[in-house]
PDB file of N, CA and C in Angstrom:
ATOM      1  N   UNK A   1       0.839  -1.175   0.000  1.00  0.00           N
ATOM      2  CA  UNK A   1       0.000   0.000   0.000  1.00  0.00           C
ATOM      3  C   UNK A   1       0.882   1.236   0.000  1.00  0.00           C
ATOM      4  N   UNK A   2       0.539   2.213  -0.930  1.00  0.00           N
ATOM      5  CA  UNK A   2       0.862   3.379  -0.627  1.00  0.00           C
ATOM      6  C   UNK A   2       0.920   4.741   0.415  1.00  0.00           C
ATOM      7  N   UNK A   3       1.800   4.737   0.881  1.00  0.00           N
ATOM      8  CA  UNK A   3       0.860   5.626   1.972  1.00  0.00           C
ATOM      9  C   UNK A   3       1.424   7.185   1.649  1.00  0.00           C
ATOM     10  N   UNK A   4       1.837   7.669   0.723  1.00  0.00           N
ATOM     11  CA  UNK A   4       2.093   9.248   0.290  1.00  0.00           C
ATOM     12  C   UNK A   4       1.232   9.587  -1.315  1.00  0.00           C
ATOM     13  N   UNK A   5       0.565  10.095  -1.425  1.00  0.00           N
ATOM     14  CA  UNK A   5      -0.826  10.129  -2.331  1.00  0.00           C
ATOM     15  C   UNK A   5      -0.066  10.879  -3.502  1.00  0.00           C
ATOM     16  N   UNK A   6      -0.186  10.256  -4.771  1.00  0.00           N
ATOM     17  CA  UNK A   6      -0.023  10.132  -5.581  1.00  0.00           C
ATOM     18  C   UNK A   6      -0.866  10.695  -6.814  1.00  0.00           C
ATOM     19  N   UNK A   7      -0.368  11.741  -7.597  1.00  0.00           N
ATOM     20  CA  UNK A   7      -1.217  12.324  -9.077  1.00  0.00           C
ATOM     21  C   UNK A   7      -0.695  12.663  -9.864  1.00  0.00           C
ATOM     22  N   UNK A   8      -1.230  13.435 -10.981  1.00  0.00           N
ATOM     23  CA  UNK A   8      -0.442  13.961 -11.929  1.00  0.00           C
ATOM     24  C   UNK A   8      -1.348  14.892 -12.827  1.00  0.00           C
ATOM     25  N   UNK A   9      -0.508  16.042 -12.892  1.00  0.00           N
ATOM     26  CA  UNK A   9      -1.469  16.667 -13.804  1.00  0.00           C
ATOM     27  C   UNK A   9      -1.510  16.137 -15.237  1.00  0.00           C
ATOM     28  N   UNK A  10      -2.152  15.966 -15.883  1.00  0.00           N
ATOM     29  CA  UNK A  10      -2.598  15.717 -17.852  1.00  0.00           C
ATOM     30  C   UNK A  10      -2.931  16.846 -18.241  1.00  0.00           C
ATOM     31  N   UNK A  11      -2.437  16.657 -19.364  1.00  0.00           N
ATOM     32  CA  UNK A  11      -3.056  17.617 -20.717  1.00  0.00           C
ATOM     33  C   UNK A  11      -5.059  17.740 -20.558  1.00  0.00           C
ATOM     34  N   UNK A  12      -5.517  16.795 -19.894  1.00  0.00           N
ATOM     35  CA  UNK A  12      -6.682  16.941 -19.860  1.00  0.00           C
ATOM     36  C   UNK A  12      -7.679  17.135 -18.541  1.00  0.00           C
ATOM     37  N   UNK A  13      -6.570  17.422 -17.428  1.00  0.00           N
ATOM     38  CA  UNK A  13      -6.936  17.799 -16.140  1.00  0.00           C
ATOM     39  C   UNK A  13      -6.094  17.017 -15.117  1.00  0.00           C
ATOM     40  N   UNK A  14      -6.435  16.250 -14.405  1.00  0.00           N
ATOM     41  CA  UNK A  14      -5.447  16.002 -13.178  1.00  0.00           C
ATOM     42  C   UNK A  14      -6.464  14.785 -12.584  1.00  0.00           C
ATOM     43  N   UNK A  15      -5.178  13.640 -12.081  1.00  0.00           N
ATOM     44  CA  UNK A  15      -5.818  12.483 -11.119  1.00  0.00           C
ATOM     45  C   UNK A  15      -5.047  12.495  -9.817  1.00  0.00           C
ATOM     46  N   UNK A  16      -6.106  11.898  -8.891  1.00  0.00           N
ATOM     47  CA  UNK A  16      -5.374  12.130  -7.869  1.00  0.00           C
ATOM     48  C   UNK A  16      -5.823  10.405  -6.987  1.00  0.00           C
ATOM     49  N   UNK A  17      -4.499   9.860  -6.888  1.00  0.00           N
ATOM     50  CA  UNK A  17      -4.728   8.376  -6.166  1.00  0.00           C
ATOM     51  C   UNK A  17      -5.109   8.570  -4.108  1.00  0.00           C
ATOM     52  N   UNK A  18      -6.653   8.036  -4.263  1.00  0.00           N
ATOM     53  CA  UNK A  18      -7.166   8.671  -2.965  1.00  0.00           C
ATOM     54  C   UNK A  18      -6.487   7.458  -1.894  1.00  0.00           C
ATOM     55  N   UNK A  19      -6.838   6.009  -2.662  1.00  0.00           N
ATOM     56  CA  UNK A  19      -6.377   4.942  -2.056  1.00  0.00           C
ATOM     57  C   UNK A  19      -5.987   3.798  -2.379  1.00  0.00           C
ATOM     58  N   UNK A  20      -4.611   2.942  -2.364  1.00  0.00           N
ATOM     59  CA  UNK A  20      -3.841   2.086  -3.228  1.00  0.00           C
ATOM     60  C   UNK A  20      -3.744   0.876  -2.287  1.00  0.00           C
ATOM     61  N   UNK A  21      -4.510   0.021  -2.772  1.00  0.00           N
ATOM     62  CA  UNK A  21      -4.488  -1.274  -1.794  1.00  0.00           C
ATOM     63  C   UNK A  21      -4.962  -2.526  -2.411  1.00  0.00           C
ATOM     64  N   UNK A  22      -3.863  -3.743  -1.946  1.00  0.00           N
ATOM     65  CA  UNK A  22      -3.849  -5.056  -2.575  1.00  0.00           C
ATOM     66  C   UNK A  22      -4.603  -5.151  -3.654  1.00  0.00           C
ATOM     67  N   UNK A  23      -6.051  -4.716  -3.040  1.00  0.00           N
ATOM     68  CA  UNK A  23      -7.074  -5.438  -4.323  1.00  0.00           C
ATOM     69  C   UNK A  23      -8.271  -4.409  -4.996  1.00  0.00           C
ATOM     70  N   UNK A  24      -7.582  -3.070  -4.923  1.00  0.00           N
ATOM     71  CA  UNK A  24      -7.996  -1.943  -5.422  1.00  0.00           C
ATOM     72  C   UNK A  24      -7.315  -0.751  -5.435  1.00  0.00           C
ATOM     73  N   UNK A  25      -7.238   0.401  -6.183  1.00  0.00           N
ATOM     74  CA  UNK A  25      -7.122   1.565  -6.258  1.00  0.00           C
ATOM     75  C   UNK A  25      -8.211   2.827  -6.705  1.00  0.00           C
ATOM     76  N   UNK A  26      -8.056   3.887  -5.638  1.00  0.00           N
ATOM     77  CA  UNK A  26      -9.515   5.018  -5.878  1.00  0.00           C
ATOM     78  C   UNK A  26      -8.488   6.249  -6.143  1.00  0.00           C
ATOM     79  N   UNK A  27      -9.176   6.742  -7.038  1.00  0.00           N
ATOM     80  CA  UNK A  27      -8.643   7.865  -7.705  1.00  0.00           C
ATOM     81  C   UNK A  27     -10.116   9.065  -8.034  1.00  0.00           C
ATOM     82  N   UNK A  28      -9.523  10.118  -7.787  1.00  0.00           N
ATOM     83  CA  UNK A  28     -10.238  11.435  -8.600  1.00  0.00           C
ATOM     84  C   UNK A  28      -9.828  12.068  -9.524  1.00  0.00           C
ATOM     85  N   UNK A  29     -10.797  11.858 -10.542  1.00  0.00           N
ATOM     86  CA  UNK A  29     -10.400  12.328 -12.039  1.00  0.00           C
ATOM     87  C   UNK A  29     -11.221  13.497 -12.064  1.00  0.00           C
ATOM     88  N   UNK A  30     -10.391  15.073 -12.342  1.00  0.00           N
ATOM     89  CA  UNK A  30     -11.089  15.863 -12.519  1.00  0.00           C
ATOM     90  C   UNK A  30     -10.678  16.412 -13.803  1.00  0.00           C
ATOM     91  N   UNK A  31     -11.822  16.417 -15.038  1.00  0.00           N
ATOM     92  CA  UNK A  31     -11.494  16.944 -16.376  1.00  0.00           C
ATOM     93  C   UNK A  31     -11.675  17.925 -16.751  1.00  0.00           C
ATOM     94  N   UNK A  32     -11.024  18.853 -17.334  1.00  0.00           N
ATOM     95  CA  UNK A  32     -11.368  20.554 -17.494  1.00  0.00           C
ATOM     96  C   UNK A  32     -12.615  20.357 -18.358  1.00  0.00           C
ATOM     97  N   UNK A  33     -13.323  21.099 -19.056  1.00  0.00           N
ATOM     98  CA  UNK A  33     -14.474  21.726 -20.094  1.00  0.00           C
ATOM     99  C   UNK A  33     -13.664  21.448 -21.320  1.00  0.00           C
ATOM    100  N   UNK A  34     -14.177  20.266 -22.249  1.00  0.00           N
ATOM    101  CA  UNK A  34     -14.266  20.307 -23.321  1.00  0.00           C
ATOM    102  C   UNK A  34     -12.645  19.346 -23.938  1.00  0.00           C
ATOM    103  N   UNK A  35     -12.624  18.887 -22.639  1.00  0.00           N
ATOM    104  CA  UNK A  35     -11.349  17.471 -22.658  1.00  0.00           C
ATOM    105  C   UNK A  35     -12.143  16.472 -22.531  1.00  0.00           C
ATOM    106  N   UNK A  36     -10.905  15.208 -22.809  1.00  0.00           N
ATOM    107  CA  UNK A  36     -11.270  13.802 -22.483  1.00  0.00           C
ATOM    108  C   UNK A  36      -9.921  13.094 -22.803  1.00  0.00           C
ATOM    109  N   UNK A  37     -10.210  12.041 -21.669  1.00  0.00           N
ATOM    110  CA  UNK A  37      -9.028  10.852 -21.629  1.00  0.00           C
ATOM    111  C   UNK A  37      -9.174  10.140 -23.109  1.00  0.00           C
ATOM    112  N   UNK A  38      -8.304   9.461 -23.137  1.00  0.00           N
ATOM    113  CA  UNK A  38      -7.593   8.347 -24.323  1.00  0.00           C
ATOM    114  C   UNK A  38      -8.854   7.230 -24.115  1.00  0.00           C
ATOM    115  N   UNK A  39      -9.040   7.131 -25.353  1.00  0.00           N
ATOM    116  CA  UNK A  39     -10.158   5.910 -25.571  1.00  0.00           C
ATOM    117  C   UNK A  39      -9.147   5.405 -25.593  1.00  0.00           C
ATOM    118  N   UNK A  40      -9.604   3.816 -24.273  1.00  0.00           N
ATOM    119  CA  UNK A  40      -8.228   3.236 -23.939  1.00  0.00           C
ATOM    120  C   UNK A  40      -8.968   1.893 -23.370  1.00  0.00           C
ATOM    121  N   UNK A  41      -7.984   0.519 -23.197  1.00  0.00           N
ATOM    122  CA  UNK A  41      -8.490  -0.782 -22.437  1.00  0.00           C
ATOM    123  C   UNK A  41      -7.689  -0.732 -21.647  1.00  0.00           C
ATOM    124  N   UNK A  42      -7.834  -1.700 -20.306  1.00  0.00           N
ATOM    125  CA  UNK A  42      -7.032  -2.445 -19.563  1.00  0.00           C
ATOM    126  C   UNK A  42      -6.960  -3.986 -20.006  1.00  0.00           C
ATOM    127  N   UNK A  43      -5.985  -4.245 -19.461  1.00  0.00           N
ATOM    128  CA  UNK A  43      -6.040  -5.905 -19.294  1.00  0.00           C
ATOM    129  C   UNK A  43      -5.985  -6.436 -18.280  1.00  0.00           C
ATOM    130  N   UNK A  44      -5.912  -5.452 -17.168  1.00  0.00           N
ATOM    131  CA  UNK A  44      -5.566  -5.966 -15.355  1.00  0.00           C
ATOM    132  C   UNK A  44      -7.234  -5.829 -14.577  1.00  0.00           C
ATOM    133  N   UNK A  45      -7.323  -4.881 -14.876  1.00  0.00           N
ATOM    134  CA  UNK A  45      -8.348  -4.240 -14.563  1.00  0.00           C
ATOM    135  C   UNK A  45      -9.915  -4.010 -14.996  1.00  0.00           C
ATOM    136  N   UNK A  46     -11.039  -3.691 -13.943  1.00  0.00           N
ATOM    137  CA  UNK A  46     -12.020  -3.357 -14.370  1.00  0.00           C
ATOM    138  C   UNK A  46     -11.998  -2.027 -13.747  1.00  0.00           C
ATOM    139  N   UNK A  47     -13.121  -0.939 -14.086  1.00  0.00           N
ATOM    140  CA  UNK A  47     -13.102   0.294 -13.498  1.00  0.00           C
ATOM    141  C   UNK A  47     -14.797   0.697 -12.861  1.00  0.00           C
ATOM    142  N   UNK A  48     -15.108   1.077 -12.271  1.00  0.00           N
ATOM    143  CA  UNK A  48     -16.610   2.151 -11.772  1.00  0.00           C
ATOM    144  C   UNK A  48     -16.134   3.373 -11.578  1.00  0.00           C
ATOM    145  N   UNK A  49     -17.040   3.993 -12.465  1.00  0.00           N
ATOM    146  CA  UNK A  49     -16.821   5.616 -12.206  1.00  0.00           C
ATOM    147  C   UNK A  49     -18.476   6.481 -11.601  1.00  0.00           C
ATOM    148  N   UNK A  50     -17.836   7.027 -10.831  1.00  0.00           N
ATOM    149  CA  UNK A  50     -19.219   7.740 -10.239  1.00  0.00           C
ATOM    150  C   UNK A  50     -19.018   9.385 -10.441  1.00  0.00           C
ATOM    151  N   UNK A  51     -19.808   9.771 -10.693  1.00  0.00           N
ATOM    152  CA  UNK A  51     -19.607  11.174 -11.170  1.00  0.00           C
ATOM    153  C   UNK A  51     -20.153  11.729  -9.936  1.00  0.00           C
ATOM    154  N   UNK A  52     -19.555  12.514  -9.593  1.00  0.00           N
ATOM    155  CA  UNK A  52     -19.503  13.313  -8.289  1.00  0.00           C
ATOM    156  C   UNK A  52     -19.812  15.234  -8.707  1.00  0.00           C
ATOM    157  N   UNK A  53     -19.588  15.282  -9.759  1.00  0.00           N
ATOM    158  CA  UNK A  53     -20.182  16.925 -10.233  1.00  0.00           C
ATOM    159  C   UNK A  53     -19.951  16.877 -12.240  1.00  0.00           C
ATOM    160  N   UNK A  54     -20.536  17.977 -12.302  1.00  0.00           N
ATOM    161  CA  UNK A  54     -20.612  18.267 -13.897  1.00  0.00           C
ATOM    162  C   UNK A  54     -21.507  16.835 -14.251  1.00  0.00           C
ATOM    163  N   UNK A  55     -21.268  16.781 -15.975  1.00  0.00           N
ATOM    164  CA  UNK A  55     -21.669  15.277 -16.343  1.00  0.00           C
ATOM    165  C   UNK A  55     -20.953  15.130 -17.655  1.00  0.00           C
ATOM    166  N   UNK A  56     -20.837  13.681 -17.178  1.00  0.00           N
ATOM    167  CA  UNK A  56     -19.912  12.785 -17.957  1.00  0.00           C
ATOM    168  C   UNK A  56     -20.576  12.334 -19.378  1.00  0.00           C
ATOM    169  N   UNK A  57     -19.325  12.391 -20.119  1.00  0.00           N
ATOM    170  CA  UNK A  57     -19.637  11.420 -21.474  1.00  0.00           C
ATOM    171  C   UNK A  57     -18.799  10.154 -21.626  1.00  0.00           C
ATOM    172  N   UNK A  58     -19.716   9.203 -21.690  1.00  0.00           N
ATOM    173  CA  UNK A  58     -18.793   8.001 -21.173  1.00  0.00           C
ATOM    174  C   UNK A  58     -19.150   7.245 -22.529  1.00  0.00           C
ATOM    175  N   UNK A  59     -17.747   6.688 -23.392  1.00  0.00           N
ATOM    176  CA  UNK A  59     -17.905   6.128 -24.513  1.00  0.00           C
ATOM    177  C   UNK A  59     -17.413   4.698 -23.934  1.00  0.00           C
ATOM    178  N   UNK A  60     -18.404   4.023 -24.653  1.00  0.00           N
ATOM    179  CA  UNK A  60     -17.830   2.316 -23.450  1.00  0.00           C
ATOM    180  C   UNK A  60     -18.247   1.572 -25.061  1.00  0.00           C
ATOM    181  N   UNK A  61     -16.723   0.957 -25.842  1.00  0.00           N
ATOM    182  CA  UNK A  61     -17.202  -0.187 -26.677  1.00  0.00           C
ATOM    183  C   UNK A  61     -18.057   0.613 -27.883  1.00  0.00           C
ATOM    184  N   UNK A  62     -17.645   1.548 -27.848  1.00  0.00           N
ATOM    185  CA  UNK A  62     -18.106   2.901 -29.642  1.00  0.00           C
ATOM    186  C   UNK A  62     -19.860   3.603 -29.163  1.00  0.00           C
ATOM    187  N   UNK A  63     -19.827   2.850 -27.789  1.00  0.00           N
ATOM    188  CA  UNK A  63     -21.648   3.507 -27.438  1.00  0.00           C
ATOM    189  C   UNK A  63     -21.830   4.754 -26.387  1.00  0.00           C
ATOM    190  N   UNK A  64     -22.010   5.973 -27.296  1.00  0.00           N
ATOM    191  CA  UNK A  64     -21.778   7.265 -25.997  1.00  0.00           C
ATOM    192  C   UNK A  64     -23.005   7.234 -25.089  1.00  0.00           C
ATOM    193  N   UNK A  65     -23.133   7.153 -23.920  1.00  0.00           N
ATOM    194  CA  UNK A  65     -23.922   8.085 -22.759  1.00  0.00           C
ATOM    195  C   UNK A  65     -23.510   8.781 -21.964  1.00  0.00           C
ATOM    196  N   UNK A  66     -24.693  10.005 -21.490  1.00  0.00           N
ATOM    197  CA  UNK A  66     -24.347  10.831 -20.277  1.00  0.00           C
ATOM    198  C   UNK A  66     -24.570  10.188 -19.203  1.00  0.00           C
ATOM    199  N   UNK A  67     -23.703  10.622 -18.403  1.00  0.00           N
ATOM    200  CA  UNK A  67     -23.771  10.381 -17.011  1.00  0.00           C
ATOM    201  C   UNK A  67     -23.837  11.630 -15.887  1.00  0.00           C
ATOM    202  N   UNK A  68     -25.377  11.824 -15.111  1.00  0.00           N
ATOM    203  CA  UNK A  68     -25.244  13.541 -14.155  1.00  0.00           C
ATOM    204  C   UNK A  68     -24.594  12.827 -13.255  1.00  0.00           C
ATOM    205  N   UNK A  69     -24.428  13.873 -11.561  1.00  0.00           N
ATOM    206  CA  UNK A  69     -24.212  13.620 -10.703  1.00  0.00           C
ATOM    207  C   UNK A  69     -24.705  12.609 -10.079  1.00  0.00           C
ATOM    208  N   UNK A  70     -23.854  11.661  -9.814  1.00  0.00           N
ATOM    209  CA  UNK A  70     -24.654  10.362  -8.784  1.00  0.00           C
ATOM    210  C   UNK A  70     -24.914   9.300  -9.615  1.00  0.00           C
ATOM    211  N   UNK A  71     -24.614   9.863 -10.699  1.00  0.00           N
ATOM    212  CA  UNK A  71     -24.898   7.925 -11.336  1.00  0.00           C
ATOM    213  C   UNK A  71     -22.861   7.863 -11.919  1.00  0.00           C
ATOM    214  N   UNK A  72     -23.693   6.290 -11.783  1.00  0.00           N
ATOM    215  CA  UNK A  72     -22.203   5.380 -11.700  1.00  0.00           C
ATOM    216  C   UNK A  72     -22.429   4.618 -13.304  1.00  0.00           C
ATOM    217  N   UNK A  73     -20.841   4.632 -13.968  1.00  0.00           N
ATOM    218  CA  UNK A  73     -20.795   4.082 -15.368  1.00  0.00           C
ATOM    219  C   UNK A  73     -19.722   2.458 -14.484  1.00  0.00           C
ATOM    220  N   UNK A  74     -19.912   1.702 -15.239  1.00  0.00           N
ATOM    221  CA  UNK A  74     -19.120   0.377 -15.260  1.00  0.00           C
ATOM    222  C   UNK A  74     -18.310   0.047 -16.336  1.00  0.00           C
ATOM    223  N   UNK A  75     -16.897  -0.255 -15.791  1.00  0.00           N
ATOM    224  CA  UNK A  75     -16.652  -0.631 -17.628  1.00  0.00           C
ATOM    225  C   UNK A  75     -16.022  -1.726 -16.722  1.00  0.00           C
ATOM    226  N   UNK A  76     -16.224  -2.715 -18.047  1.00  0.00           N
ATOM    227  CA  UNK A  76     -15.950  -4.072 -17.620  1.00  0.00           C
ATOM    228  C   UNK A  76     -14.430  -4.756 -18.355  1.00  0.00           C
ATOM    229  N   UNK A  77     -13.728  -5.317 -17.690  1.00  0.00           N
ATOM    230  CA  UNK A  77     -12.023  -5.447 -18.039  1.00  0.00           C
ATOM    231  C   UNK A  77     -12.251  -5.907 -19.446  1.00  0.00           C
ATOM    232  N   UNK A  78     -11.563  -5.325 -20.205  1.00  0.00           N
ATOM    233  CA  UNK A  78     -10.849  -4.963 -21.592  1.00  0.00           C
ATOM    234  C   UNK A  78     -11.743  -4.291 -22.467  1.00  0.00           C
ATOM    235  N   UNK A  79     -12.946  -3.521 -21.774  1.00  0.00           N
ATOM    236  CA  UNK A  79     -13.457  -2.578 -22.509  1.00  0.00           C
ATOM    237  C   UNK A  79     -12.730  -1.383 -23.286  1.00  0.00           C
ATOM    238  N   UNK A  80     -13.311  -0.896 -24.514  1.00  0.00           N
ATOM    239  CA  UNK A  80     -12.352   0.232 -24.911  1.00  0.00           C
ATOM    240  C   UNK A  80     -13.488   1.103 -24.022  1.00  0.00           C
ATOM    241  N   UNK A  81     -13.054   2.022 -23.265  1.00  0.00           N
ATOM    242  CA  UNK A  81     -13.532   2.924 -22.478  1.00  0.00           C
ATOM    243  C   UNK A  81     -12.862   4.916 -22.980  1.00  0.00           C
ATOM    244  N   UNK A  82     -13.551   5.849 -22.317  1.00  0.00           N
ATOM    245  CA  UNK A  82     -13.075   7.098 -22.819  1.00  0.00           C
ATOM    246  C   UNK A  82     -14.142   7.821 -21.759  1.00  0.00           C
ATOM    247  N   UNK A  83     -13.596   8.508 -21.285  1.00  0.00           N
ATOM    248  CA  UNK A  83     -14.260   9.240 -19.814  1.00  0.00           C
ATOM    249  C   UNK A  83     -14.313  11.117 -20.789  1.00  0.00           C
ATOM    250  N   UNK A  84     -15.287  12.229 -21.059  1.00  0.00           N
ATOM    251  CA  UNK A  84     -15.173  12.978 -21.575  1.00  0.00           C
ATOM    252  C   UNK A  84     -15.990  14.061 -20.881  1.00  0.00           C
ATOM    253  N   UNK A  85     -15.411  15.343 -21.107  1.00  0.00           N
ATOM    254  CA  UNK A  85     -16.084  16.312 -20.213  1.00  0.00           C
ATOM    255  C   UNK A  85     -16.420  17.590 -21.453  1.00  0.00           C
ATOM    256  N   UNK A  86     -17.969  17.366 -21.735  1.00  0.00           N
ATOM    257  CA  UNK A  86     -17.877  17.936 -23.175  1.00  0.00           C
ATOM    258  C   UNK A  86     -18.953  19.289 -22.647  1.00  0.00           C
ATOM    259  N   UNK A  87     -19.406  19.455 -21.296  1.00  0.00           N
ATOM    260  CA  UNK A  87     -19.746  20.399 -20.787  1.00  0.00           C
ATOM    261  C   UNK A  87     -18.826  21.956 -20.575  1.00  0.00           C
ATOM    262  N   UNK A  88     -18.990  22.729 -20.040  1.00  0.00           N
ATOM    263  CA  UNK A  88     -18.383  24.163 -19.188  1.00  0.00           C
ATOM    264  C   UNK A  88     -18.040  23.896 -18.245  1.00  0.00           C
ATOM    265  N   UNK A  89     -18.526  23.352 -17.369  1.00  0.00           N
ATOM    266  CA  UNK A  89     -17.930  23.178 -16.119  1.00  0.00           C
ATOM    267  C   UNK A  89     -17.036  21.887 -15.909  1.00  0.00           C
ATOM    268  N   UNK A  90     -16.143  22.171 -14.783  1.00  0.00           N
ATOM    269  CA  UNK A  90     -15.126  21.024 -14.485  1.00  0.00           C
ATOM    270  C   UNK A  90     -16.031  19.978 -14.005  1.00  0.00           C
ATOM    271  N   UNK A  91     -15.827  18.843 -14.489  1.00  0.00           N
ATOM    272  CA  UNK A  91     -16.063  17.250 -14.249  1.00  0.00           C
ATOM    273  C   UNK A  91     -15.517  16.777 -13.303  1.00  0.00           C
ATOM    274  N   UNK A  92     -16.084  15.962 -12.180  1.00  0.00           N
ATOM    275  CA  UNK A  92     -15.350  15.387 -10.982  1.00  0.00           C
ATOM    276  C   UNK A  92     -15.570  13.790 -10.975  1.00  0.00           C
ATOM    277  N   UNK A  93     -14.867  12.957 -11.111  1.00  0.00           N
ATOM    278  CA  UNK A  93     -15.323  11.417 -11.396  1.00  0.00           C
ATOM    279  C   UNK A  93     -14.186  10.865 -10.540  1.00  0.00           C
ATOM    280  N   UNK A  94     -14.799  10.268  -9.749  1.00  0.00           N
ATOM    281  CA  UNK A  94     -14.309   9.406  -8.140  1.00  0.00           C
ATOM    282  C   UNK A  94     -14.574   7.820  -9.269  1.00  0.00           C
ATOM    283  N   UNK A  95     -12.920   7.106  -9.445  1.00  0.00           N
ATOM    284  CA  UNK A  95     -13.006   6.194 -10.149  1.00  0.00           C
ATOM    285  C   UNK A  95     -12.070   5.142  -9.030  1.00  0.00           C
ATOM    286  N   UNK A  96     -13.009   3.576  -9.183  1.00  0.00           N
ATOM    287  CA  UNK A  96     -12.663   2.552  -8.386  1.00  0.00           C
ATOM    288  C   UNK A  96     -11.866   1.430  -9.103  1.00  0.00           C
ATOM    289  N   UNK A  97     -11.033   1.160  -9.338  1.00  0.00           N
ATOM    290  CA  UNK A  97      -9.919  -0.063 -10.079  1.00  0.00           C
ATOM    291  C   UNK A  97     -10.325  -1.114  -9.057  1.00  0.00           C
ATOM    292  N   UNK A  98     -10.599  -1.948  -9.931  1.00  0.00           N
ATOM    293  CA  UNK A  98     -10.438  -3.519  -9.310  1.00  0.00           C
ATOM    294  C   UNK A  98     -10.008  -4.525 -10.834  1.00  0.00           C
ATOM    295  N   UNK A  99      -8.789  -5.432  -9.483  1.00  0.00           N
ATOM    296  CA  UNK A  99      -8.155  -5.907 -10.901  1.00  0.00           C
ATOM    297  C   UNK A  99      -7.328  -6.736  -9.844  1.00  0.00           C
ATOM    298  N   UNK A 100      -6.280  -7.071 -10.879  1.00  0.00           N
ATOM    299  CA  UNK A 100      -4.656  -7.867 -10.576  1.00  0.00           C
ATOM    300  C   UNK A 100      -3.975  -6.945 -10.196  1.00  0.00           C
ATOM    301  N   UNK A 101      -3.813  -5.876 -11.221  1.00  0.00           N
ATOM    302  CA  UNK A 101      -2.769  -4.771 -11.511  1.00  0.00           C
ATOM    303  C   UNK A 101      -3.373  -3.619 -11.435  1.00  0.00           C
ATOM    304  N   UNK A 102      -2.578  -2.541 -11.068  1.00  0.00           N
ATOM    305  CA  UNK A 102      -2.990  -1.030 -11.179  1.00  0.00           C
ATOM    306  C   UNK A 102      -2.340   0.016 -11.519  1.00  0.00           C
ATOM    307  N   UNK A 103      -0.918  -0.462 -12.407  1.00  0.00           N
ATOM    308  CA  UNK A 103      -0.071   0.414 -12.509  1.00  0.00           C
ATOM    309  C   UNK A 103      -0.704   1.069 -13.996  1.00  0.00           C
ATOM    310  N   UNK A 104      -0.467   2.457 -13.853  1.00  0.00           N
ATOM    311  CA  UNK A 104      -0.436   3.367 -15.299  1.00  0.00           C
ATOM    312  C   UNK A 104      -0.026   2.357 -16.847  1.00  0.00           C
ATOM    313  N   UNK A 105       1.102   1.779 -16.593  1.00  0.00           N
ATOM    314  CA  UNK A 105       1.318   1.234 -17.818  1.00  0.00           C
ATOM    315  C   UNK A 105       0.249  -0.400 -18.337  1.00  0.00           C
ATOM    316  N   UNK A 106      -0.643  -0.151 -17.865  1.00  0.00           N
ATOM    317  CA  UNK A 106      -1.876  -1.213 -18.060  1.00  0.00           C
ATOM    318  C   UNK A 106      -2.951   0.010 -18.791  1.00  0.00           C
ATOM    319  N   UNK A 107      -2.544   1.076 -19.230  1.00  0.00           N
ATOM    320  CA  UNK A 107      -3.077   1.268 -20.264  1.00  0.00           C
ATOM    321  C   UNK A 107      -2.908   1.153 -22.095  1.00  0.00           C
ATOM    322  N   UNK A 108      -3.597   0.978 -22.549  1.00  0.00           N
ATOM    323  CA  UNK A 108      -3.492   0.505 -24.064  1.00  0.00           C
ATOM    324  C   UNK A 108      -4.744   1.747 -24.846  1.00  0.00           C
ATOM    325  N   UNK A 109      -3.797   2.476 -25.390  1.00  0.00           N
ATOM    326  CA  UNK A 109      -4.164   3.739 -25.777  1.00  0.00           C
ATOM    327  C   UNK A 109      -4.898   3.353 -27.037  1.00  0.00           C
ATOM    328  N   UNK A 110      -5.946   4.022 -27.631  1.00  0.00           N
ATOM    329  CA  UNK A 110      -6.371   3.472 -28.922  1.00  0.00           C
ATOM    330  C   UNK A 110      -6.298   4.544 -29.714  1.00  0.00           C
ATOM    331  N   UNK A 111      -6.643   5.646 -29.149  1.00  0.00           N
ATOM    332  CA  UNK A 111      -6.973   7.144 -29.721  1.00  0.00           C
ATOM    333  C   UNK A 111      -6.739   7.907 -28.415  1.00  0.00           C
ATOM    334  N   UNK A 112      -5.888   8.977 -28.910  1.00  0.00           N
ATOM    335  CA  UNK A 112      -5.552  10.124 -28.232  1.00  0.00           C
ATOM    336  C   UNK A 112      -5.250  11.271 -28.596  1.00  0.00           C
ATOM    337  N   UNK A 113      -6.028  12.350 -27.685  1.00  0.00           N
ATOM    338  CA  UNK A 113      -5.827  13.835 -28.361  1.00  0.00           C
ATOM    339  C   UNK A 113      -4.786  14.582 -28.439  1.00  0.00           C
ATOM    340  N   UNK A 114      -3.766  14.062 -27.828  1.00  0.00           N
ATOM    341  CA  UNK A 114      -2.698  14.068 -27.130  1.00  0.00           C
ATOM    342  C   UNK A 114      -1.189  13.368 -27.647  1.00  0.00           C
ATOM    343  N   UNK A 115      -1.413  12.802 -28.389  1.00  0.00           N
ATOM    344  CA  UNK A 115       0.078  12.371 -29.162  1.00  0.00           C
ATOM    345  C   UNK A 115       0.292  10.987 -28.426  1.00  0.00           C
ATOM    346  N   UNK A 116      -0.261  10.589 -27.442  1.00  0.00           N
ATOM    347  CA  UNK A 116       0.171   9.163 -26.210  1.00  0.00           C
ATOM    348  C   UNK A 116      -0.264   7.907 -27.069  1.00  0.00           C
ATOM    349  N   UNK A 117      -1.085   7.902 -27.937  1.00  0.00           N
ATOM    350  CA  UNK A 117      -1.445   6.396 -28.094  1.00  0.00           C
ATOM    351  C   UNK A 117      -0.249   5.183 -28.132  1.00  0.00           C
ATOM    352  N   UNK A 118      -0.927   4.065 -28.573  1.00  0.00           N
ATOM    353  CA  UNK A 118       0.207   2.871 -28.214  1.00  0.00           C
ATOM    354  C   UNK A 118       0.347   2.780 -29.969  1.00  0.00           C
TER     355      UNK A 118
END
């Protein structure tokens, strides 16, 4: 377990690791207005995201929905997933990893706005 908390700012806002343990990791993803993460899979991992403010555009497997405050998206391990904040206001998404693995490099980039893909 980690015990000194861990983030990083992105090109598309900033995560912040709330809690890192054996058989999970919780993170807050907050996305500026009119960003979005890397349509991306895991292979370790599954994810729940609960949107905690603004609302989410959650592309899961080429199918977009919104998500307001308080509802929770699922993506299920090796989904192509893409978390997007296509509103004005900043996006707040409290996201739960459950898996094997949880390190950053268990992502598999498909598309990115950003130059990162794999």
């Amino acid at each position: 377990m980690n015990s000194t908390p861990e983030y990083a700012d992105t090109p598309w806002g900033r995560w912040e690791v709330l809690l890192d343990s054996q058989d999970c990791k919780v993170k807050r993803l907050i996305v500026k207005p009119g960003q979005r993460l890397s349509y991306q899979k895991h292979r370790h991992r599954q994810e729940t995201w609960m949107v905690v403010s603004g609302v989410a555009t959650v592309t899961l497997d080429g199918i977009v929905s919104h998500y307001q405050t308080g509802e929770i998206a699922q993506i299920p391990l090796g989904a192509a997933h893409r978390l997007s904040n296509t509103g004005t206001d900043t996006l707040t998404v409290i996201e739960v990893q459950r898996g094997t693995y949880f390190g950053e490099d268990d992502i598999i980039r498909l598309e990115d706005d950003y130059g990162r893909s794999n």
